[in-house]
N, C-alpha and C. Protein backbone atom coordinates (compact mmCIF):
# COMPACT_ATOMS: atom_id res chain seq x y z
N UNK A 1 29.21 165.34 -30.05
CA UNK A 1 28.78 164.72 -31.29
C UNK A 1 29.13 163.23 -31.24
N UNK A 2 27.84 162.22 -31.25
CA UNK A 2 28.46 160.99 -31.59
C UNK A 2 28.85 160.39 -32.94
N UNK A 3 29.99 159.59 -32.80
CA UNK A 3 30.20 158.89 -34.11
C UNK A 3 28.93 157.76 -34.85
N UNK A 4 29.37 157.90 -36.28
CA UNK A 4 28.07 157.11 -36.86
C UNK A 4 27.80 156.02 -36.16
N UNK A 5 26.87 154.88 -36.42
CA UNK A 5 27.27 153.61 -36.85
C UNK A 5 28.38 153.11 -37.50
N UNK A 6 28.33 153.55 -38.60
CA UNK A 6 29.11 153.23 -39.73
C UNK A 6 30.62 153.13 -39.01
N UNK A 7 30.68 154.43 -38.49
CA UNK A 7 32.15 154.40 -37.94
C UNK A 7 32.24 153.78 -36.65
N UNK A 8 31.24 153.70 -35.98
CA UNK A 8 31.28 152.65 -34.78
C UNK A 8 31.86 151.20 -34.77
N UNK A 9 31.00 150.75 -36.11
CA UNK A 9 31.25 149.41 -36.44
C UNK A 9 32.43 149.73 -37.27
N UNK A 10 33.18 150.66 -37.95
CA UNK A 10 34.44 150.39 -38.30
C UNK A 10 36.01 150.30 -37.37
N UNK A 11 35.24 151.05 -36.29
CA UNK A 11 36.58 150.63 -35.06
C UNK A 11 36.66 149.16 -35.02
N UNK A 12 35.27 148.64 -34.76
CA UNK A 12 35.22 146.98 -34.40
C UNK A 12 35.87 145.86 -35.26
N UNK A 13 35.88 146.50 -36.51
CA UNK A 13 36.30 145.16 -37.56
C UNK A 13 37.59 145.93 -37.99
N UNK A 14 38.03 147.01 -37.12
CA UNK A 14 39.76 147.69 -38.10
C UNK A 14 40.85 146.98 -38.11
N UNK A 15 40.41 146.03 -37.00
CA UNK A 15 42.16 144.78 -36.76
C UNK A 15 41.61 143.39 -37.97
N UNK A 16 40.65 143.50 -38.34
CA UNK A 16 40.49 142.49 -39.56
C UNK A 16 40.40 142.86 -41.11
N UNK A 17 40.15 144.18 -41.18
CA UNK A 17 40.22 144.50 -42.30
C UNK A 17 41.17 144.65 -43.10
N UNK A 18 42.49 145.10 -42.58
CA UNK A 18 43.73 144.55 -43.44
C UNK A 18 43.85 143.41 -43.80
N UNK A 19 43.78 141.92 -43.01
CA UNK A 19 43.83 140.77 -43.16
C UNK A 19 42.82 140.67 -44.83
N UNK A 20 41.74 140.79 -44.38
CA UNK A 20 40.73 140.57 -45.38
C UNK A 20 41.26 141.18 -46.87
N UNK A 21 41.70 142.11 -46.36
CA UNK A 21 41.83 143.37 -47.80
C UNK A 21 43.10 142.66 -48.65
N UNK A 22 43.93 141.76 -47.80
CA UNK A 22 45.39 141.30 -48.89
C UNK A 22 44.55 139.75 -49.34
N UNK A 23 43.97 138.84 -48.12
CA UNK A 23 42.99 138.21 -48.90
C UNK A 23 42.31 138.48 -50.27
N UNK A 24 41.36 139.22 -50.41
CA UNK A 24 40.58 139.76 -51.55
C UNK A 24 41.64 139.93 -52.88
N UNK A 25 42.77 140.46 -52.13
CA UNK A 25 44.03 140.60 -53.67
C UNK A 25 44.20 139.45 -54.08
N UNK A 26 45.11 138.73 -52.94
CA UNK A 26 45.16 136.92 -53.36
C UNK A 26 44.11 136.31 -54.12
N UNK A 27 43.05 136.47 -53.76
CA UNK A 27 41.92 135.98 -54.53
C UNK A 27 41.62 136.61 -56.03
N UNK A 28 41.83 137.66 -56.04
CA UNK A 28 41.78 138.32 -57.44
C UNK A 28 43.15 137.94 -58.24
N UNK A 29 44.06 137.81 -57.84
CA UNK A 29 45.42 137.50 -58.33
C UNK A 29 45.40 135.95 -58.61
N UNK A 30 44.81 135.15 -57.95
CA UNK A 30 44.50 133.58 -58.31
C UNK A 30 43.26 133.37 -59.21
N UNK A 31 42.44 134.22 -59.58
CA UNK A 31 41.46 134.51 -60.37
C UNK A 31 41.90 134.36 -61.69
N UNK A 32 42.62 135.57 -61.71
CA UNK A 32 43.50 136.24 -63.00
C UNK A 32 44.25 134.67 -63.50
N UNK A 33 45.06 134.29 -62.64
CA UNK A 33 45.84 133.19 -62.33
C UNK A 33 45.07 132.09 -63.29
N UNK A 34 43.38 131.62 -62.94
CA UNK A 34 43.33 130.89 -63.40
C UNK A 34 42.42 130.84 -64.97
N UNK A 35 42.09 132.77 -65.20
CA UNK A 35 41.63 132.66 -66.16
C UNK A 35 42.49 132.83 -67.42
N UNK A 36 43.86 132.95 -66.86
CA UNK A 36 44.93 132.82 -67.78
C UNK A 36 45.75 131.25 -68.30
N UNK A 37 45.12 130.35 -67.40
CA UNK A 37 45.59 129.28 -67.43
C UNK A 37 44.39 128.43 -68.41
N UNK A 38 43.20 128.83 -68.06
CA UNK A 38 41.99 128.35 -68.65
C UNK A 38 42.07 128.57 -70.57
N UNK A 39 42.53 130.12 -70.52
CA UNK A 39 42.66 130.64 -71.77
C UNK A 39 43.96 129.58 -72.29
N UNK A 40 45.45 129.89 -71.49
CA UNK A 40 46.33 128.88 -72.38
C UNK A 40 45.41 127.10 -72.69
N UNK A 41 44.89 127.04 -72.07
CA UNK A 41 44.64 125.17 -71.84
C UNK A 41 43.62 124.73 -72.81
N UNK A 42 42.79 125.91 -73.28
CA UNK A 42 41.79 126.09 -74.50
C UNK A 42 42.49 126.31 -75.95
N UNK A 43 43.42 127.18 -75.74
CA UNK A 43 43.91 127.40 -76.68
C UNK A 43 45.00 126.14 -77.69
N UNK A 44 45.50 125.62 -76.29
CA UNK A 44 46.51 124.53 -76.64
C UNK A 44 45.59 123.43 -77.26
N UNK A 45 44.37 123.27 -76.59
CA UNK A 45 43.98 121.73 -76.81
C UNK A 45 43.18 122.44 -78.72
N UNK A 46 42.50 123.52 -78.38
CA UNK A 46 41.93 123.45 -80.01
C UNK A 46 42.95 123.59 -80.99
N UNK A 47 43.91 124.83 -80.66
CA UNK A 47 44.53 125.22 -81.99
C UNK A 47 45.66 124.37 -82.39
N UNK A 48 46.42 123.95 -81.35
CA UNK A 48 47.68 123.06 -81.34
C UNK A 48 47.64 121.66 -81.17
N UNK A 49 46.41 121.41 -80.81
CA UNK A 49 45.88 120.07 -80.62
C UNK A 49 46.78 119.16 -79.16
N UNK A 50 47.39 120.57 -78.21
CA UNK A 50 48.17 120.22 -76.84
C UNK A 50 47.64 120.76 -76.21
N UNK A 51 46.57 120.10 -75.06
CA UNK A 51 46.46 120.97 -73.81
C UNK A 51 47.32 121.03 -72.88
N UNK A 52 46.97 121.62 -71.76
CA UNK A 52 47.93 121.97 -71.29
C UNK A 52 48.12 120.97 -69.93
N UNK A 53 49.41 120.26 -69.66
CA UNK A 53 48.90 118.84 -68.35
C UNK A 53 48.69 119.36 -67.23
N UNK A 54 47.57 118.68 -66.89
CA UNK A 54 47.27 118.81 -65.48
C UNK A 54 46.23 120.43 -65.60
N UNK A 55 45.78 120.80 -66.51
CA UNK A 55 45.65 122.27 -66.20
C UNK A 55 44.06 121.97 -65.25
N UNK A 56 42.97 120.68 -65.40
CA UNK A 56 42.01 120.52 -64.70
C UNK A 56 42.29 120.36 -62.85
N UNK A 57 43.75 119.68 -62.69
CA UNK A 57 43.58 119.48 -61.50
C UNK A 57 43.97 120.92 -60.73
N UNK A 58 45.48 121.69 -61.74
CA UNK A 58 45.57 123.25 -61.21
C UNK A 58 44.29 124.11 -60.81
N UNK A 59 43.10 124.12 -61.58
CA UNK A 59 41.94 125.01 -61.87
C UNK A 59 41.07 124.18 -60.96
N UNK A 60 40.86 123.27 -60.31
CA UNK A 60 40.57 122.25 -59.11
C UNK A 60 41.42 123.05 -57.67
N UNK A 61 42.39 123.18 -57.19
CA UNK A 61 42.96 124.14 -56.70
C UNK A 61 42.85 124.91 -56.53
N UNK A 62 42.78 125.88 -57.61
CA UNK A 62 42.56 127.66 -57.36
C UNK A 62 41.19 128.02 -57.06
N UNK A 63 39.99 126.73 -57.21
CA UNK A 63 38.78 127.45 -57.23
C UNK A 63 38.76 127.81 -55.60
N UNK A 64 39.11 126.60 -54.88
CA UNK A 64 38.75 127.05 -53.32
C UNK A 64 39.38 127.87 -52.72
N UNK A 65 41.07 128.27 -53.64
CA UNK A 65 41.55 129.35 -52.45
C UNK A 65 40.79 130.57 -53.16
N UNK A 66 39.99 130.92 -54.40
CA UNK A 66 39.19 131.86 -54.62
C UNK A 66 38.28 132.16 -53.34
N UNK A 67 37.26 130.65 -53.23
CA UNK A 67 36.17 131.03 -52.45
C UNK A 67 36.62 131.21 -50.83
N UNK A 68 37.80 130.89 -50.63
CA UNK A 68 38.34 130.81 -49.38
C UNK A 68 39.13 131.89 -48.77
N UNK A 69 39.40 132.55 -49.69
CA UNK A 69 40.37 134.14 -49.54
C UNK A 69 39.13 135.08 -49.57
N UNK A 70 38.14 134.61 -49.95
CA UNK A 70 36.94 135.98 -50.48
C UNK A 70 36.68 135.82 -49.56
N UNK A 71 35.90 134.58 -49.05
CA UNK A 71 35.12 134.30 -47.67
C UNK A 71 35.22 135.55 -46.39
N UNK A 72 36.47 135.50 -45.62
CA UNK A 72 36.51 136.34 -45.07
C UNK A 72 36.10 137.71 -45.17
N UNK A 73 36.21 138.12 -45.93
CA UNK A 73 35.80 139.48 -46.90
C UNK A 73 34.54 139.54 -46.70
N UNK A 74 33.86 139.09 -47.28
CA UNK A 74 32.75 138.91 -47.37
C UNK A 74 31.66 138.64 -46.32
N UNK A 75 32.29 138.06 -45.31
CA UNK A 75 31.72 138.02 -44.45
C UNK A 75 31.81 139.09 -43.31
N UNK A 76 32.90 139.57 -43.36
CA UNK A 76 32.98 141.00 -42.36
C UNK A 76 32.17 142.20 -42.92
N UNK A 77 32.21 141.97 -44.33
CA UNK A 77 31.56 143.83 -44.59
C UNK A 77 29.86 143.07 -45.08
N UNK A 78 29.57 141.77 -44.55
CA UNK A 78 28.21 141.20 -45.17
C UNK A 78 28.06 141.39 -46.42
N UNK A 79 28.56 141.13 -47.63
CA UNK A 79 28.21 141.07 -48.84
C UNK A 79 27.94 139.91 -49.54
N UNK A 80 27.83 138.90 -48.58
CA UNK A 80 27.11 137.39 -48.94
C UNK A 80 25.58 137.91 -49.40
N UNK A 81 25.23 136.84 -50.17
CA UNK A 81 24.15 136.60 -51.00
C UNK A 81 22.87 136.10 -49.41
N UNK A 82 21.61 137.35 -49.53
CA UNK A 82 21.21 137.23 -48.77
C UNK A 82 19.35 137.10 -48.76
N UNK A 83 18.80 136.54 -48.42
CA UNK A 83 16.99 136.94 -48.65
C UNK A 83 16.43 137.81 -47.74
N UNK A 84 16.18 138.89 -48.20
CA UNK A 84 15.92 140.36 -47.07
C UNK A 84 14.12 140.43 -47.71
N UNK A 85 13.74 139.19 -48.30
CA UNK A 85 12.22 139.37 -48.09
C UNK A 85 11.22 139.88 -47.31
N UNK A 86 11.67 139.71 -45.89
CA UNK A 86 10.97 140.00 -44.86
C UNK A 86 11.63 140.95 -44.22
N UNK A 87 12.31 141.38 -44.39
CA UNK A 87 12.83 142.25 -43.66
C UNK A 87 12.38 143.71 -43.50
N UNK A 88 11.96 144.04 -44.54
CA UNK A 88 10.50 145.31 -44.83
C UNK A 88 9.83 145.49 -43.39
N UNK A 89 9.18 144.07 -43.11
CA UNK A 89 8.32 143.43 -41.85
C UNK A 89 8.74 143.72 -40.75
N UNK A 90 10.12 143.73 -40.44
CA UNK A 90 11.34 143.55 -39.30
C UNK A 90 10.91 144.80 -38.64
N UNK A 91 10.10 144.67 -37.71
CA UNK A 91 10.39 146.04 -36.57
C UNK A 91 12.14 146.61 -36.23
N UNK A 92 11.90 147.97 -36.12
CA UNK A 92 13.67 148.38 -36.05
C UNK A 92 14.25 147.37 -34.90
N UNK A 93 13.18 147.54 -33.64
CA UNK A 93 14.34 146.88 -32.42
C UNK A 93 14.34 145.56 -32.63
N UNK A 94 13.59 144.46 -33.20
CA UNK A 94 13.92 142.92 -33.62
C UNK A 94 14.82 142.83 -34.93
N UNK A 95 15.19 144.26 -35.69
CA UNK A 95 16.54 144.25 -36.37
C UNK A 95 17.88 143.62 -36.04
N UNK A 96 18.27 144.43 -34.80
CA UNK A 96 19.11 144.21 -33.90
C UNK A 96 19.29 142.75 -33.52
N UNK A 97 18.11 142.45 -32.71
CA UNK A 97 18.21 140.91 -32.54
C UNK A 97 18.74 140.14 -33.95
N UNK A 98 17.71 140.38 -34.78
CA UNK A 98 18.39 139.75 -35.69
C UNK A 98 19.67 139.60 -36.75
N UNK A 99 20.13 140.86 -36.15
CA UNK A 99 21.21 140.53 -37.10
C UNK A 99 22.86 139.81 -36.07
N UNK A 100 22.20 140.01 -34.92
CA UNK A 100 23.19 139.40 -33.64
C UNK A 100 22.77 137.58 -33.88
N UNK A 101 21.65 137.29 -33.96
CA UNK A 101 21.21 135.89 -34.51
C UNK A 101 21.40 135.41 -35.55
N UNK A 102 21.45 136.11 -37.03
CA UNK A 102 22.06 135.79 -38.52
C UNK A 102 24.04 135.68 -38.03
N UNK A 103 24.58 136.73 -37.52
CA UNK A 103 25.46 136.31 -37.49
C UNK A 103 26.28 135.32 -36.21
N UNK A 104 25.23 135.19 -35.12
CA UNK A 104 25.60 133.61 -34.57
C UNK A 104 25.38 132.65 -35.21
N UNK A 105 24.69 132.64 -35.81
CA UNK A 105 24.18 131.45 -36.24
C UNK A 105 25.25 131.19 -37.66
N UNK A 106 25.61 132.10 -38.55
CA UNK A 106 26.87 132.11 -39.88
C UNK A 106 27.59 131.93 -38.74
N UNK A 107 28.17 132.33 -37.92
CA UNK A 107 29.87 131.96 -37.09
C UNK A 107 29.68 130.71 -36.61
N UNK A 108 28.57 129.89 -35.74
CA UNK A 108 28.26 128.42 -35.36
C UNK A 108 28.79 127.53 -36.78
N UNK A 109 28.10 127.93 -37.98
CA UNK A 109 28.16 127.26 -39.38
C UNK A 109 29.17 127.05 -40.16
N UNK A 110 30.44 128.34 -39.67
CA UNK A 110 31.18 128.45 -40.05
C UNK A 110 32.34 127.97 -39.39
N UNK A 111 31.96 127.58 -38.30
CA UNK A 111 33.09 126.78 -36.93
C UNK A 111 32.78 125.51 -37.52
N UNK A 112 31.48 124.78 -37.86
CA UNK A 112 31.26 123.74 -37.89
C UNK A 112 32.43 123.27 -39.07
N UNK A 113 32.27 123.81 -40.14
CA UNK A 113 33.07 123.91 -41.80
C UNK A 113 34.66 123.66 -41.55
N UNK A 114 34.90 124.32 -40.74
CA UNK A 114 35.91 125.27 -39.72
C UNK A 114 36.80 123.43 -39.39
N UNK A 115 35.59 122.95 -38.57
CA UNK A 115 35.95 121.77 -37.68
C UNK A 115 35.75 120.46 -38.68
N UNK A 116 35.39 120.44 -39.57
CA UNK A 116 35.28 119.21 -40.57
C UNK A 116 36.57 119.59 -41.31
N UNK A 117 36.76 120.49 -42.24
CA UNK A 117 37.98 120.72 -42.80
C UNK A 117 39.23 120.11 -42.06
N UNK A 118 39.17 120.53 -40.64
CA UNK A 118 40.63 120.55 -39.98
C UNK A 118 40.53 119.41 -39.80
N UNK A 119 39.18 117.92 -39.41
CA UNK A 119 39.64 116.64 -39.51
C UNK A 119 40.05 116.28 -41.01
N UNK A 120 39.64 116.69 -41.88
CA UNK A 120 39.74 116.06 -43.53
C UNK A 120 41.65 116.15 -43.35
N UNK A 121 41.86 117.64 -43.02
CA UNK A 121 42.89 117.73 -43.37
C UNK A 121 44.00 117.26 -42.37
N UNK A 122 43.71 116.47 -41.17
CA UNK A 122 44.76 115.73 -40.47
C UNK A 122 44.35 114.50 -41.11
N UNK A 123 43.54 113.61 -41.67
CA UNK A 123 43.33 112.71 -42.51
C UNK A 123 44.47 112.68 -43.75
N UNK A 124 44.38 113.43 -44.45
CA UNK A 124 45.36 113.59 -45.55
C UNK A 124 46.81 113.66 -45.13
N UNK A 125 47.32 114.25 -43.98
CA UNK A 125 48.44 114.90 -43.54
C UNK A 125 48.95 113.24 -43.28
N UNK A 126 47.91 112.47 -42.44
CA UNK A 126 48.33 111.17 -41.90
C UNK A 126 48.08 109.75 -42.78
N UNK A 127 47.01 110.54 -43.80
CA UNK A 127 47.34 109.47 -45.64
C UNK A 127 48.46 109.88 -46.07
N UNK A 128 49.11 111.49 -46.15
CA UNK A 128 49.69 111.56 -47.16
C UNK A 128 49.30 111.74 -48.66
N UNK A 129 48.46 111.83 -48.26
CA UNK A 129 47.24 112.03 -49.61
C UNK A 129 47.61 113.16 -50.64
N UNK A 130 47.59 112.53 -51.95
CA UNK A 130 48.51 113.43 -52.93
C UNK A 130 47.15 114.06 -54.00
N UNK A 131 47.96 114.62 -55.00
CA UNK A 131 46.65 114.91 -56.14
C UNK A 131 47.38 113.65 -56.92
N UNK A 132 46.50 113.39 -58.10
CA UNK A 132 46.88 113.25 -59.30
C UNK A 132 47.92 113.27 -59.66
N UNK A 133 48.00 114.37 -60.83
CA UNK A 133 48.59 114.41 -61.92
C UNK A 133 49.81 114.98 -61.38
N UNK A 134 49.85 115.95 -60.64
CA UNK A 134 51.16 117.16 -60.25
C UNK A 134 51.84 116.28 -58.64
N UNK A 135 51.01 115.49 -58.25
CA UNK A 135 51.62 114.31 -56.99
C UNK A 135 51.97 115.86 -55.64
N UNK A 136 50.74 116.69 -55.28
CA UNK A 136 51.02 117.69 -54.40
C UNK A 136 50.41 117.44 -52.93
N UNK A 137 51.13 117.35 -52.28
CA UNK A 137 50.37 116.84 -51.06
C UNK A 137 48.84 117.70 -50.40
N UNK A 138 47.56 117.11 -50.45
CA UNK A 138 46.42 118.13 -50.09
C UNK A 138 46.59 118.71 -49.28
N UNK A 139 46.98 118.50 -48.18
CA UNK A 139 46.97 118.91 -46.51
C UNK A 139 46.90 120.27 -46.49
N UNK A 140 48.20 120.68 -47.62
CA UNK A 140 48.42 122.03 -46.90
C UNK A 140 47.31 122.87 -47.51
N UNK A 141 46.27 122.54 -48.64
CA UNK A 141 45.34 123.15 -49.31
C UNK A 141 44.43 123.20 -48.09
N UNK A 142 43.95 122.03 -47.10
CA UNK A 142 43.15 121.90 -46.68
C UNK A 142 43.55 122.81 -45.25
N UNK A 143 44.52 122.85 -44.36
CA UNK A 143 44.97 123.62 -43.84
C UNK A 143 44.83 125.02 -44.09
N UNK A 144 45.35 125.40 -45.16
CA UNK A 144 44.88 126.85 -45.64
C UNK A 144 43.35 126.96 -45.55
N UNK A 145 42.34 126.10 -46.34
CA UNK A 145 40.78 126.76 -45.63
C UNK A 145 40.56 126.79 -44.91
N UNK A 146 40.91 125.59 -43.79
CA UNK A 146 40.55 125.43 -42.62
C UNK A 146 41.13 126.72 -41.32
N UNK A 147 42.43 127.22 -41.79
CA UNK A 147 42.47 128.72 -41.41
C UNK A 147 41.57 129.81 -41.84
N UNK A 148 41.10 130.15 -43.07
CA UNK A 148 40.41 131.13 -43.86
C UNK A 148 38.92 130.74 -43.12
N UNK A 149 38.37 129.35 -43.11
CA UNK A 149 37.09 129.51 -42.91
C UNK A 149 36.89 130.03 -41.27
N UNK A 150 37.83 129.71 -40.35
CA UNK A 150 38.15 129.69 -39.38
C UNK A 150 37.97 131.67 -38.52
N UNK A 151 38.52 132.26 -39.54
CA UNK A 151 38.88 133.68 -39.95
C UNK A 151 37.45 134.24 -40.09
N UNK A 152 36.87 133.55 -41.37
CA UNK A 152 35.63 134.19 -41.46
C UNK A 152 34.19 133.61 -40.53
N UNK A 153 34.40 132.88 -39.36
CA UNK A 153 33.65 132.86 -38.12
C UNK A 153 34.25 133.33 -37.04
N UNK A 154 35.28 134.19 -36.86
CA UNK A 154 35.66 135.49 -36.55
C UNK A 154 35.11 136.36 -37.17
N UNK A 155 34.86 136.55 -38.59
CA UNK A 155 34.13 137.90 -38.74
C UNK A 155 33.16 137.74 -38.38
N UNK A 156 32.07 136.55 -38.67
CA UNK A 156 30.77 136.71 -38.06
C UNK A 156 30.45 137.16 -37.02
N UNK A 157 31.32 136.68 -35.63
CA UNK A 157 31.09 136.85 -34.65
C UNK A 157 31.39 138.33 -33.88
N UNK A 158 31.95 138.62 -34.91
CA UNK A 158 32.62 140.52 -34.97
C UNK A 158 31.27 141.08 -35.24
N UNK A 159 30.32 140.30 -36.34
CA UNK A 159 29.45 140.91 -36.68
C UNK A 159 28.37 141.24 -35.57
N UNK A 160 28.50 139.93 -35.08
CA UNK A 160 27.20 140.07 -33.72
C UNK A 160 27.45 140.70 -33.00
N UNK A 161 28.69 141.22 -32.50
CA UNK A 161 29.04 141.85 -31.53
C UNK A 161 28.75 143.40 -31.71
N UNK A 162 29.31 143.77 -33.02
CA UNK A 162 28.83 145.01 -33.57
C UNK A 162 27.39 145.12 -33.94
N UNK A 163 26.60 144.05 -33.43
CA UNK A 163 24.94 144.24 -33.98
C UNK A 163 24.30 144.51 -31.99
N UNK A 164 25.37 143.51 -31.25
CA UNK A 164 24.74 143.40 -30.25
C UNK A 164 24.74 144.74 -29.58
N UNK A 165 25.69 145.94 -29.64
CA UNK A 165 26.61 146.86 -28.69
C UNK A 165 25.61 147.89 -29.97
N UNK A 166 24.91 147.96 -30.68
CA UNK A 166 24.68 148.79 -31.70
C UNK A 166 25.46 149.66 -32.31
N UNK A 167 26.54 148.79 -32.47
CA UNK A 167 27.15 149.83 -33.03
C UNK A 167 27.27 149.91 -34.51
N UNK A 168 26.39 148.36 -35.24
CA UNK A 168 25.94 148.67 -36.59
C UNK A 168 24.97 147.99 -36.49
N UNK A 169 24.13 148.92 -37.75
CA UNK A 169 22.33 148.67 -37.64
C UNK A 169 22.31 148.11 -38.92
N UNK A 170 21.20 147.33 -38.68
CA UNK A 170 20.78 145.97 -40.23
C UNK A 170 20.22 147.52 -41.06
N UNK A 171 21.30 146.73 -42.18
CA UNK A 171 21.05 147.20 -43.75
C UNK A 171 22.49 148.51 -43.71
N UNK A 172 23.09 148.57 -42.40
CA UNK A 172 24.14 150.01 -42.76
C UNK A 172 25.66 149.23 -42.74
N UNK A 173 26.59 148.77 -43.48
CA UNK A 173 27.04 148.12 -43.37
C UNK A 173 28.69 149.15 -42.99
């Protein structure tokens, strides 16, 4: 009896899916994080006529380690936002190809992101480059995506590999 797909391609991505899975918490926990901060900072500025300081540059912060902790996630089990218009069209065996080509081509895109980040963020490290209001040095923000995005062109390329070896078929995730 052979194993599915499904479970084919779950041997392939099992050494990333823990990673991803405490990601996704972090991200939900900085979520929470900032819709609790949003709520105090609304509340202060209407009812008490005190917002709360700095709460724009905090909520400036949390948005990217949101999109930056999900990223990975998202990109290993493919639940990015996708146009499968044509795909109806897609003969089964140019499936394959293509989904080994969607995800070279996301891991190339995502190295590129990958490789701009990590100059921004030796830029800052060697400005010293602070925020605002709270005086926090960027670097290590930028460091942190520049690992995460880094992570999730590893998954891509997990992806192709598991598209190339068939061991997962477009649309079975």
């Amino acid at each position: 009896m052979e194993p599915s797909p499904t479970h084919t391609a779950t041997v392939y991505i099992r050494g990333l899916t823990p990673a991803s899975t405490v990601l996704a918490g972090i991200a939900c926990l900085v979520l929470f994080a900032m819709m609790l901060l949003t709520f105090v900072d609304v509340m202060g500025r209407y009812v008490f006529l005190a917002p709360l300081p700095a709460a724009y540059e905090m909520i400036s912060l949390m948005m990217p380690a949101i999109i930056f902790c999900a990223l990975p996630l998202s990109m290993l089990r493919e639940t990015h936002v996708t146009v499968d218009l044509l795909d109806a069209f897609v003969p089964r065996g140019l499936a394959r190809v293509q989904g080994v080509a969607v995800n070279l081509f996301s891991a190339a895109a995502l190295a590129l992101v990958t490789w701009r980040l990590g100059v921004k963020t030796v830029e800052d490290r060697n400005w010293e480059t602070i925020t605002d209001e709270l005086l926090l040095l960027v670097w290590p923000f930028g460091a942190g995506m520049t690992v995460l995005c880094a992570i999730a062109a590893v998954a891509a390329l997990v992806n192709a590999w598991t598209y190339a070896t068939g061991a997962k078929k477009r649309g079975i995730s």
